[in-house]
N, C-alpha and C. Protein backbone atom coordinates (compact mmCIF):
# COMPACT_ATOMS: atom_id res chain seq x y z
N UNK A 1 153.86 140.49 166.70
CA UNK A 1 152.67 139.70 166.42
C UNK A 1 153.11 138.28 166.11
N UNK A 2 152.74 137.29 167.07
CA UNK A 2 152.85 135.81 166.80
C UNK A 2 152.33 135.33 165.38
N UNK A 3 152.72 134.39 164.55
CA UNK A 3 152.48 133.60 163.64
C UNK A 3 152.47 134.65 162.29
N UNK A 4 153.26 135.21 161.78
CA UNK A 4 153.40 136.09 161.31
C UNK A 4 153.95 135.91 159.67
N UNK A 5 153.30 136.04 158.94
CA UNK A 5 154.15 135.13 157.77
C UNK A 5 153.95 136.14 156.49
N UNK A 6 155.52 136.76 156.03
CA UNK A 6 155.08 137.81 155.10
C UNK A 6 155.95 137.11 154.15
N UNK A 7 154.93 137.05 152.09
CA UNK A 7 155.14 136.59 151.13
C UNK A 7 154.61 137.73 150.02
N UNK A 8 154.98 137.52 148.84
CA UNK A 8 154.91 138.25 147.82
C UNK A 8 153.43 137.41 147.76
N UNK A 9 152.37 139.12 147.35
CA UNK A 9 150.94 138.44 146.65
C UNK A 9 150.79 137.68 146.11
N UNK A 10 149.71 137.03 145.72
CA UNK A 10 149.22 136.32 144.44
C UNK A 10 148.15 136.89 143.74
N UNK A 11 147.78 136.22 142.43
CA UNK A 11 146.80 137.04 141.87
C UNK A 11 145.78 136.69 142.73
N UNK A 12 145.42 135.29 143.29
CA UNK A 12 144.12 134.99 144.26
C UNK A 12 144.16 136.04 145.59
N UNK A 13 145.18 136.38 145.85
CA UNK A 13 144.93 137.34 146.96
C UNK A 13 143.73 138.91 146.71
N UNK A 14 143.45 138.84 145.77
CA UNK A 14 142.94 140.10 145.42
C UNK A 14 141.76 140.70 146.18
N UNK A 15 141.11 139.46 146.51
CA UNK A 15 139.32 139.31 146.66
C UNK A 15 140.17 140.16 148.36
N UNK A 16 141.30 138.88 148.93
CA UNK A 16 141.41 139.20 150.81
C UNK A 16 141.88 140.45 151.00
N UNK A 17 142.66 141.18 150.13
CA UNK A 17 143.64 142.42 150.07
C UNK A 17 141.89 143.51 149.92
N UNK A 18 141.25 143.16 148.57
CA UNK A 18 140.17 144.44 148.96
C UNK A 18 139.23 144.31 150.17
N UNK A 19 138.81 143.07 150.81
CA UNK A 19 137.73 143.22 151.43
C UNK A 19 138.49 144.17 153.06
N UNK A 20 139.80 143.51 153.03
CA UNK A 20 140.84 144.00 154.29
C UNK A 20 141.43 145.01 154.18
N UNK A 21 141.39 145.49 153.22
CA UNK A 21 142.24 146.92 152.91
C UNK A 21 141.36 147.76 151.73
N UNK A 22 140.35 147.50 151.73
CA UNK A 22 140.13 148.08 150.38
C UNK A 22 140.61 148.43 149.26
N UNK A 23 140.56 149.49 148.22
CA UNK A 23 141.80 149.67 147.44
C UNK A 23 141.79 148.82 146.21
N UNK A 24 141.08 148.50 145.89
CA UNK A 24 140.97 147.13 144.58
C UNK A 24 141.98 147.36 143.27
N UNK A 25 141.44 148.89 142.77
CA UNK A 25 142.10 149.05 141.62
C UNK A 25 143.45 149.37 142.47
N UNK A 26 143.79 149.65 143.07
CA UNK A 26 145.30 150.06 143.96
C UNK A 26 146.11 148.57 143.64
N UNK A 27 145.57 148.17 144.17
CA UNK A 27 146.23 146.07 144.42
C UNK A 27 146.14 145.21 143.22
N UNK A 28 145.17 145.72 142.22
CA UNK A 28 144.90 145.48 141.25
C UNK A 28 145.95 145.52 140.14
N UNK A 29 146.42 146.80 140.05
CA UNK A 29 147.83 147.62 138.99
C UNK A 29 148.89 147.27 139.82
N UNK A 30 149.07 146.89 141.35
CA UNK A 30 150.20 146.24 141.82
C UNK A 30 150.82 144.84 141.15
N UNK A 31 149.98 144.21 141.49
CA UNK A 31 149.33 142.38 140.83
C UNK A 31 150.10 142.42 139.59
N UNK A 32 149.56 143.18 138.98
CA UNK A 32 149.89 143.44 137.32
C UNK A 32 151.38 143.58 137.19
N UNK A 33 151.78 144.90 137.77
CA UNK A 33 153.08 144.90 138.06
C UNK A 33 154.15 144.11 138.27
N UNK A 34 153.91 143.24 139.35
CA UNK A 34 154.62 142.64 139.86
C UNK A 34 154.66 141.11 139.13
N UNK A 35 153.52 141.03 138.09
CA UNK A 35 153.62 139.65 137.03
C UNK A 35 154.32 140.09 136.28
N UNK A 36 154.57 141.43 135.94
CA UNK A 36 155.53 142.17 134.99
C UNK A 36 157.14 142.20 135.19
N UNK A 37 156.98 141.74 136.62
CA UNK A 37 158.44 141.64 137.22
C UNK A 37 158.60 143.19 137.74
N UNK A 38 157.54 144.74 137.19
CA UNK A 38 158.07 145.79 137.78
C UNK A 38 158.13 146.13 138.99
N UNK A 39 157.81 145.36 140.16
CA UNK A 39 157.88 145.90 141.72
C UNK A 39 157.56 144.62 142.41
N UNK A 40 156.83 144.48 143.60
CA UNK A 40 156.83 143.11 144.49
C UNK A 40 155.71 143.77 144.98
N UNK A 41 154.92 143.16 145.78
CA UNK A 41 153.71 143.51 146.53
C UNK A 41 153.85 141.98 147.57
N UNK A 42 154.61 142.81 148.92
CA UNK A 42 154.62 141.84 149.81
C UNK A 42 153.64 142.22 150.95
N UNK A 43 153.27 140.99 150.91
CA UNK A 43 151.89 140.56 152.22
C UNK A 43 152.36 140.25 153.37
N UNK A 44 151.47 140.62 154.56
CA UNK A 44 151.50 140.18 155.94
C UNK A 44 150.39 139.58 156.57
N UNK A 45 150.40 137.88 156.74
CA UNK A 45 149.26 137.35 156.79
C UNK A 45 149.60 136.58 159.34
N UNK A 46 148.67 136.43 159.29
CA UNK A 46 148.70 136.03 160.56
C UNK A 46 147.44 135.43 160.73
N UNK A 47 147.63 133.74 160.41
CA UNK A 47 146.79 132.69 160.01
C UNK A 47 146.15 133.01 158.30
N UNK A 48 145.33 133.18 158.30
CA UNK A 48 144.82 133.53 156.59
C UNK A 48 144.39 134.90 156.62
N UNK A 49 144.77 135.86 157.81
CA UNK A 49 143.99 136.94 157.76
C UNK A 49 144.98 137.69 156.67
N UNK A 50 144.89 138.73 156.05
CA UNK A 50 145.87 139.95 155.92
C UNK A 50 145.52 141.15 156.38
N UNK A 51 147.10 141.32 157.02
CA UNK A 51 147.43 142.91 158.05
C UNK A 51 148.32 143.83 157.28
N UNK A 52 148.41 143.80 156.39
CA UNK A 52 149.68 144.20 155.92
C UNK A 52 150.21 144.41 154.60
N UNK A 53 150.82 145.51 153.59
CA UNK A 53 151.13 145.45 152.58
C UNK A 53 152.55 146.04 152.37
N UNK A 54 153.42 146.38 152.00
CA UNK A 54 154.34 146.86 151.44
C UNK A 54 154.54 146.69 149.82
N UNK A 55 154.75 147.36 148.77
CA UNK A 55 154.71 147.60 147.52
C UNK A 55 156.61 147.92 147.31
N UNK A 56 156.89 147.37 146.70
CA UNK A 56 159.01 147.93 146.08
C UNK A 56 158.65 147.91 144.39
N UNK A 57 158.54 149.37 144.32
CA UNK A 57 158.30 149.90 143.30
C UNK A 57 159.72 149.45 142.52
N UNK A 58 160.11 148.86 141.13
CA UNK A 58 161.48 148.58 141.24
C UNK A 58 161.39 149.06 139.24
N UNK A 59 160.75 150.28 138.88
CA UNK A 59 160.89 150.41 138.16
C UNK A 59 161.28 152.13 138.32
N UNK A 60 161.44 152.41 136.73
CA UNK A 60 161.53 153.55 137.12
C UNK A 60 160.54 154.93 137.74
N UNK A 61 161.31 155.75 138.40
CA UNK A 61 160.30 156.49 139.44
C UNK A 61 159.47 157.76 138.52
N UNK A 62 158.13 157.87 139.51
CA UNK A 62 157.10 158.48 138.54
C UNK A 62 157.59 160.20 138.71
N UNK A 63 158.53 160.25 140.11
CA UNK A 63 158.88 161.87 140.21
C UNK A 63 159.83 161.99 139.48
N UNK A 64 160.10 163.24 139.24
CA UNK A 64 161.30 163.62 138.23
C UNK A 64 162.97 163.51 139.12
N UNK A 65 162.40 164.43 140.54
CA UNK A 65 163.48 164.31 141.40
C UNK A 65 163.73 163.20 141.54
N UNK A 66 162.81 162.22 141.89
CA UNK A 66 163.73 160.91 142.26
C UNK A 66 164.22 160.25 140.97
N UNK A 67 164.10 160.53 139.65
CA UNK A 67 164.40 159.85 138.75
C UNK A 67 166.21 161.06 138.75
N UNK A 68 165.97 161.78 138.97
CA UNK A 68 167.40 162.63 138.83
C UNK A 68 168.25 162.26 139.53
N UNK A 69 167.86 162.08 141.27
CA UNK A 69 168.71 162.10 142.11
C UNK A 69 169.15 160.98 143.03
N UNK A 70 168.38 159.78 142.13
CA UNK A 70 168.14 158.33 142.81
C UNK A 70 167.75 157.43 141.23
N UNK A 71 168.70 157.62 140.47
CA UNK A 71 168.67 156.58 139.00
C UNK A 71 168.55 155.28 139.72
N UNK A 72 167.91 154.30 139.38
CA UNK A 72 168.09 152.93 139.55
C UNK A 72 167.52 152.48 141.00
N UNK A 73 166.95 153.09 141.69
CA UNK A 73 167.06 152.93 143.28
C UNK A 73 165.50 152.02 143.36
N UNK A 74 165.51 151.30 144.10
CA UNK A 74 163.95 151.13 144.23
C UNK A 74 162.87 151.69 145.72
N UNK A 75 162.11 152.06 145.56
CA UNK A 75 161.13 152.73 146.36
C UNK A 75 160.32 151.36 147.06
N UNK A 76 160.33 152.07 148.30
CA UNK A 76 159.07 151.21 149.17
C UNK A 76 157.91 152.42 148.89
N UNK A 77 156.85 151.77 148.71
CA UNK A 77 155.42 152.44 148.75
C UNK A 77 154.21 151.84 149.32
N UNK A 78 153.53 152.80 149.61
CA UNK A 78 152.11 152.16 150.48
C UNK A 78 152.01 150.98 151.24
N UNK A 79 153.18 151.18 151.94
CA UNK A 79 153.06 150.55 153.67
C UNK A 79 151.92 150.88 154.40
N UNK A 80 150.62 149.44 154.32
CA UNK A 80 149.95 149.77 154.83
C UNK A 80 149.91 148.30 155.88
N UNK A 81 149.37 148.55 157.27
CA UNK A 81 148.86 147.82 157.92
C UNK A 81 147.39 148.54 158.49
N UNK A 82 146.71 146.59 158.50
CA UNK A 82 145.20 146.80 159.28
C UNK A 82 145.01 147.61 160.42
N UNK A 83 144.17 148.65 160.72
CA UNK A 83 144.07 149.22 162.20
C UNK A 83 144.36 148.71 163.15
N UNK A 84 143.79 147.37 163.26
CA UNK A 84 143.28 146.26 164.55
C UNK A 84 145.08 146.00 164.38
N UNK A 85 146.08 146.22 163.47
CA UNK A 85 147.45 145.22 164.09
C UNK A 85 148.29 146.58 163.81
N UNK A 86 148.17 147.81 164.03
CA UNK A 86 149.20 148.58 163.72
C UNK A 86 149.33 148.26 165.56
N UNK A 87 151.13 148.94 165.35
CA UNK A 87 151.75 149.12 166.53
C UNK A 87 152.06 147.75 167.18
N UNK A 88 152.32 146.75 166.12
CA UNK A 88 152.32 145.47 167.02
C UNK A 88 153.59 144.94 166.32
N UNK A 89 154.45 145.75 165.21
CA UNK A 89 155.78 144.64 164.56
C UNK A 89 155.43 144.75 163.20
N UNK A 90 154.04 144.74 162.78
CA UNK A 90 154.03 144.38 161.34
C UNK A 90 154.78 145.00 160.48
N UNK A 91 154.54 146.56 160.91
CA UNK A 91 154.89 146.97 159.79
C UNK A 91 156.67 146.60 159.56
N UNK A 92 157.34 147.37 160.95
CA UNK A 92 158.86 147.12 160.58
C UNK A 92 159.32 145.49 159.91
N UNK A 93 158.43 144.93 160.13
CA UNK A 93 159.05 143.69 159.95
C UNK A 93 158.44 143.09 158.41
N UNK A 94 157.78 143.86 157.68
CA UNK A 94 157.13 144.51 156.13
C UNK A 94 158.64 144.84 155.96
N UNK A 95 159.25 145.95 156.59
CA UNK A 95 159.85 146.88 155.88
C UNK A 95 161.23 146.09 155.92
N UNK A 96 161.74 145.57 156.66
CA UNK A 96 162.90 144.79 157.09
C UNK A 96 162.93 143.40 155.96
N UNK A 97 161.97 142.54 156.11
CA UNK A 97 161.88 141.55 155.04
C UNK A 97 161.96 142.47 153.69
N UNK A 98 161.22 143.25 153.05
CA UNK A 98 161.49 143.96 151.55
C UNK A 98 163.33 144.28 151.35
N UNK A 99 163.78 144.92 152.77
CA UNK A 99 164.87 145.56 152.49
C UNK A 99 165.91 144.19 152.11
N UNK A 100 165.53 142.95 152.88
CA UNK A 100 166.53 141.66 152.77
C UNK A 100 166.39 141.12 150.96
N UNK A 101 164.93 141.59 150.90
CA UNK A 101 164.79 141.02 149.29
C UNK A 101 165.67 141.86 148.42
N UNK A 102 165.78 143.07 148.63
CA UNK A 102 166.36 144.11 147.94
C UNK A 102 167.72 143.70 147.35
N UNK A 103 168.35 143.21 148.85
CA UNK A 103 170.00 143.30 149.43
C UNK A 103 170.48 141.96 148.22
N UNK A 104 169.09 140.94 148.46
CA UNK A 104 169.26 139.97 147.61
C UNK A 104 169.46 139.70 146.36
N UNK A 105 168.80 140.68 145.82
CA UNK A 105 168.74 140.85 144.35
C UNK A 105 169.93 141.95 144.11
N UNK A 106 170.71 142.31 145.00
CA UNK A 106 172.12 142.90 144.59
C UNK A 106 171.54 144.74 144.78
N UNK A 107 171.03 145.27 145.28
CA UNK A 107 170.68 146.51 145.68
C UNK A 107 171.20 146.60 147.19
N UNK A 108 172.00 147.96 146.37
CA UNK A 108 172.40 148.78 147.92
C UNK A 108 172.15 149.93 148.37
N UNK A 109 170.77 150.42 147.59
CA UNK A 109 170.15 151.76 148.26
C UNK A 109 168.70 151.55 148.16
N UNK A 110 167.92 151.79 148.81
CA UNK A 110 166.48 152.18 149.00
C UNK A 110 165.98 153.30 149.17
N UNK A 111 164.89 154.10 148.97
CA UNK A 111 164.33 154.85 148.77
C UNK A 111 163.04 155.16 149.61
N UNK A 112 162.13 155.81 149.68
CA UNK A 112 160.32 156.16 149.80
C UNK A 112 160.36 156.90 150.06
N UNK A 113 159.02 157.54 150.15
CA UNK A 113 158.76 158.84 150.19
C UNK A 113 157.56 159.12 150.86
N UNK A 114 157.61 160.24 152.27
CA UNK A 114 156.54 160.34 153.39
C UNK A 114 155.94 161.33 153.33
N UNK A 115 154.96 161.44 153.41
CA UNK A 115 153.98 162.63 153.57
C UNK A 115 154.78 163.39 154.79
N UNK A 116 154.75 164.92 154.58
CA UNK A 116 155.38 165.53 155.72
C UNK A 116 154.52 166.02 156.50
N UNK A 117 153.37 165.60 156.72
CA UNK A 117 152.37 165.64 157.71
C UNK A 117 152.78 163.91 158.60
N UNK A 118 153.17 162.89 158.34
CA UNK A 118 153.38 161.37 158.51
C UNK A 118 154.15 161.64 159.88
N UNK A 119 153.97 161.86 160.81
CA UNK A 119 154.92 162.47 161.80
C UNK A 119 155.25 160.34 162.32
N UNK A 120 154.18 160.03 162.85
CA UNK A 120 154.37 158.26 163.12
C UNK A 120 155.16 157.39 162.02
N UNK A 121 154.98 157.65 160.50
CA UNK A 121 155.67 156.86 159.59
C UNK A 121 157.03 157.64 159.21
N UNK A 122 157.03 158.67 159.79
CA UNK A 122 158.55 159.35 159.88
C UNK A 122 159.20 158.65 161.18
N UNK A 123 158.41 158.68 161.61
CA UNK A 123 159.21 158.19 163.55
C UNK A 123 159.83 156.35 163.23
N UNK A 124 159.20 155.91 162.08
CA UNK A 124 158.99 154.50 161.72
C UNK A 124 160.43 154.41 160.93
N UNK A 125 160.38 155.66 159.95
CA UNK A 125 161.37 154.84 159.01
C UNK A 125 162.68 155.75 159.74
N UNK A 126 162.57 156.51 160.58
CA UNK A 126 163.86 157.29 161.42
C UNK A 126 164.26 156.17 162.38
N UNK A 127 163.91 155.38 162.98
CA UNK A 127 164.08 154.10 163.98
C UNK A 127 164.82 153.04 163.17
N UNK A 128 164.18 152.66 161.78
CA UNK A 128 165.00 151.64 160.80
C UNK A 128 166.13 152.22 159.80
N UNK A 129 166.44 153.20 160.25
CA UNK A 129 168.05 153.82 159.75
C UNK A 129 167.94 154.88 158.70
N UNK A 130 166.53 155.19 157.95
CA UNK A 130 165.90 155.94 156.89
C UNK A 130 166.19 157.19 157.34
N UNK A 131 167.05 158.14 156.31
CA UNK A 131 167.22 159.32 156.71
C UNK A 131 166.92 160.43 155.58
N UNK A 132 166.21 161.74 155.77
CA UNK A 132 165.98 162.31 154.93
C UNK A 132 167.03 162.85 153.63
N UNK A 133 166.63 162.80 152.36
CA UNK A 133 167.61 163.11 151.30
C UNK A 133 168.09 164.41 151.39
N UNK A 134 169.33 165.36 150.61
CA UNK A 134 169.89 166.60 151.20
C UNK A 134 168.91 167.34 150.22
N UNK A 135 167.78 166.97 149.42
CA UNK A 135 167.00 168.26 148.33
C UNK A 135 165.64 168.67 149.32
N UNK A 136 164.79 169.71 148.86
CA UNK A 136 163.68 170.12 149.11
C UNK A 136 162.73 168.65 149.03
N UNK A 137 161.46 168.72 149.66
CA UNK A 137 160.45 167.82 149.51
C UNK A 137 160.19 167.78 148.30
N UNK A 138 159.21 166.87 147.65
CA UNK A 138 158.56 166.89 146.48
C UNK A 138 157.20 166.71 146.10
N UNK A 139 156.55 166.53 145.41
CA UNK A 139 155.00 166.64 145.07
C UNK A 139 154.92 164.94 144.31
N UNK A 140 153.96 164.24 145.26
CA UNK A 140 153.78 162.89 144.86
C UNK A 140 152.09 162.65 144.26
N UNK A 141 151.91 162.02 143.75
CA UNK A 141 150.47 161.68 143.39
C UNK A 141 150.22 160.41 143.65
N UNK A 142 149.13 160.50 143.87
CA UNK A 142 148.45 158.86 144.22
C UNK A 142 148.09 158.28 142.84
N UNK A 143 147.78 156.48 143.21
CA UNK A 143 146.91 156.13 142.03
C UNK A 143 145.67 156.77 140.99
N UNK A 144 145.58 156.82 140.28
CA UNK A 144 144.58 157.41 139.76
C UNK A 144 143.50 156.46 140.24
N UNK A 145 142.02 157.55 140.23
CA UNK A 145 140.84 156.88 140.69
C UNK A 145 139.73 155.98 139.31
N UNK A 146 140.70 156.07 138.55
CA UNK A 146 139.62 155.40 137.10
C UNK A 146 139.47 156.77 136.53
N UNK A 147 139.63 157.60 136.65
CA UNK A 147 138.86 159.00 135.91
C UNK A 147 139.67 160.14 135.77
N UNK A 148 140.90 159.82 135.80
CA UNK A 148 142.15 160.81 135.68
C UNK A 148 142.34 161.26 137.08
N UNK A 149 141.67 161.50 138.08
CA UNK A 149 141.79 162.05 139.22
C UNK A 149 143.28 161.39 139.92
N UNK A 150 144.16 162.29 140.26
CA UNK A 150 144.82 162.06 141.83
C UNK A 150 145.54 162.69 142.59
N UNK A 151 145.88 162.15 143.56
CA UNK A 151 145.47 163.46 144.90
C UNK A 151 147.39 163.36 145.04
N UNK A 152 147.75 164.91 144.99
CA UNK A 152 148.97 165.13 145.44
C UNK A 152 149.25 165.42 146.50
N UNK A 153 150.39 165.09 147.41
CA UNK A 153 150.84 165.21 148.86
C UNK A 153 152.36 165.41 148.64
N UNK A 154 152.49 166.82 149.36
CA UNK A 154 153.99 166.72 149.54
C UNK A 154 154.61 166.21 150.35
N UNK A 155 155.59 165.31 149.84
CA UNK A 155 156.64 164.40 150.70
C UNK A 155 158.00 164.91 150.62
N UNK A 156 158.32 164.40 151.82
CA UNK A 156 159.97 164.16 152.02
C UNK A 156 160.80 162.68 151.33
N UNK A 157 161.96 162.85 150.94
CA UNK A 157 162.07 161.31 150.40
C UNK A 157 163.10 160.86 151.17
N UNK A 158 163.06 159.76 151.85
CA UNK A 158 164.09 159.04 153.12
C UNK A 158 165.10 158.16 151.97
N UNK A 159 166.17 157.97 152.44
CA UNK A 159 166.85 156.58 152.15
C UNK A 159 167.95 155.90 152.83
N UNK A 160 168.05 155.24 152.47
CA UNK A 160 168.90 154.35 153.57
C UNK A 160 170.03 153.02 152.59
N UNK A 161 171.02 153.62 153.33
CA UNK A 161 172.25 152.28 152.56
C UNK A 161 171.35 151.00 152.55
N UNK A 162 171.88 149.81 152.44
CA UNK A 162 171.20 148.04 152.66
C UNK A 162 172.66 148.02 152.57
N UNK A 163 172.38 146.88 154.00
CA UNK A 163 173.68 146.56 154.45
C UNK A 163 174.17 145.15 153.25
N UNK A 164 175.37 144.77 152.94
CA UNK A 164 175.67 143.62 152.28
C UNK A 164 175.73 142.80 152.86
């Protein structure tokens, strides 16, 4: 995708991230986060539109397994791109810029974790060098919906060296 320009959110991004992605309180506790210094919430804009999110969770992890078997590691989460621009670059190139930020800040492992139904975002992060961990899947939960609610999906968890 021509003109392609991916940056860490701002808090003003909030209004373009829900009307384009919906998700408010999602982008909302990101925002927060990431003023906290705990993760990054990088954008993919092409002119003022946004296509694109990637989240580097860079605190500690909410599963137990990954807190056991991946101390210190940081997670990519909720890689999302717009309908209208999937299949066009965005995303790998989401995932490729996060991994350079990573490498930057002195990290040499990455993490996430795929729904094992994700057969396309498996095919995604198997192409960018992401390879499944040697344990069983695990049980992930989503954001909560305001009301305690959230929805668990079992995942596989990928990772991948970062080159120096």
């Amino acid at each position: 995708m021509s003109n392609l320009h991916i940056r860490p959110a701002r808090p003003g991004d909030l209004g373009s991230l829900t009307r384009r992605l919906g998700q408010e309180r999602f982008f909302a506790d990101r925002l927060d986060r990431q003023a906290d210094g705990r993760g990054v919430l990088l954008t993919a804009w092409c002119a003022d539109v946004v296509v694109g999110v990637v989240h580097l969770w860079m605190e500690q992890a909410e599963e137990r397994e990954i807190r056991e078997h991946l101390p210190g590691v940081p997670l990519i989460t909720h890689l999302e791109i717009h309908p209208d621009c999937r299949r066009t670059g965005v995303g790998t190139t989401l995932v490729q810029v996060a991994e350079k930020l990573l490498t930057a800040q002195g990290y040499d492992r990455i993490a996430l974790a795929v729904g094992v139904g994700s057969a396309d975002a498996g095919q995604l992060y198997a192409r960018l060098g992401y390879r499944v961990w040697p344990h069983p899947p695990i049980r992930c939960c989503s954001v909560g919906d305001g009301h305690g609610h959230r929805q668990v999906e079992i995942c596989n968890v990928l990772t991948k060296a970062l080159a120096r």
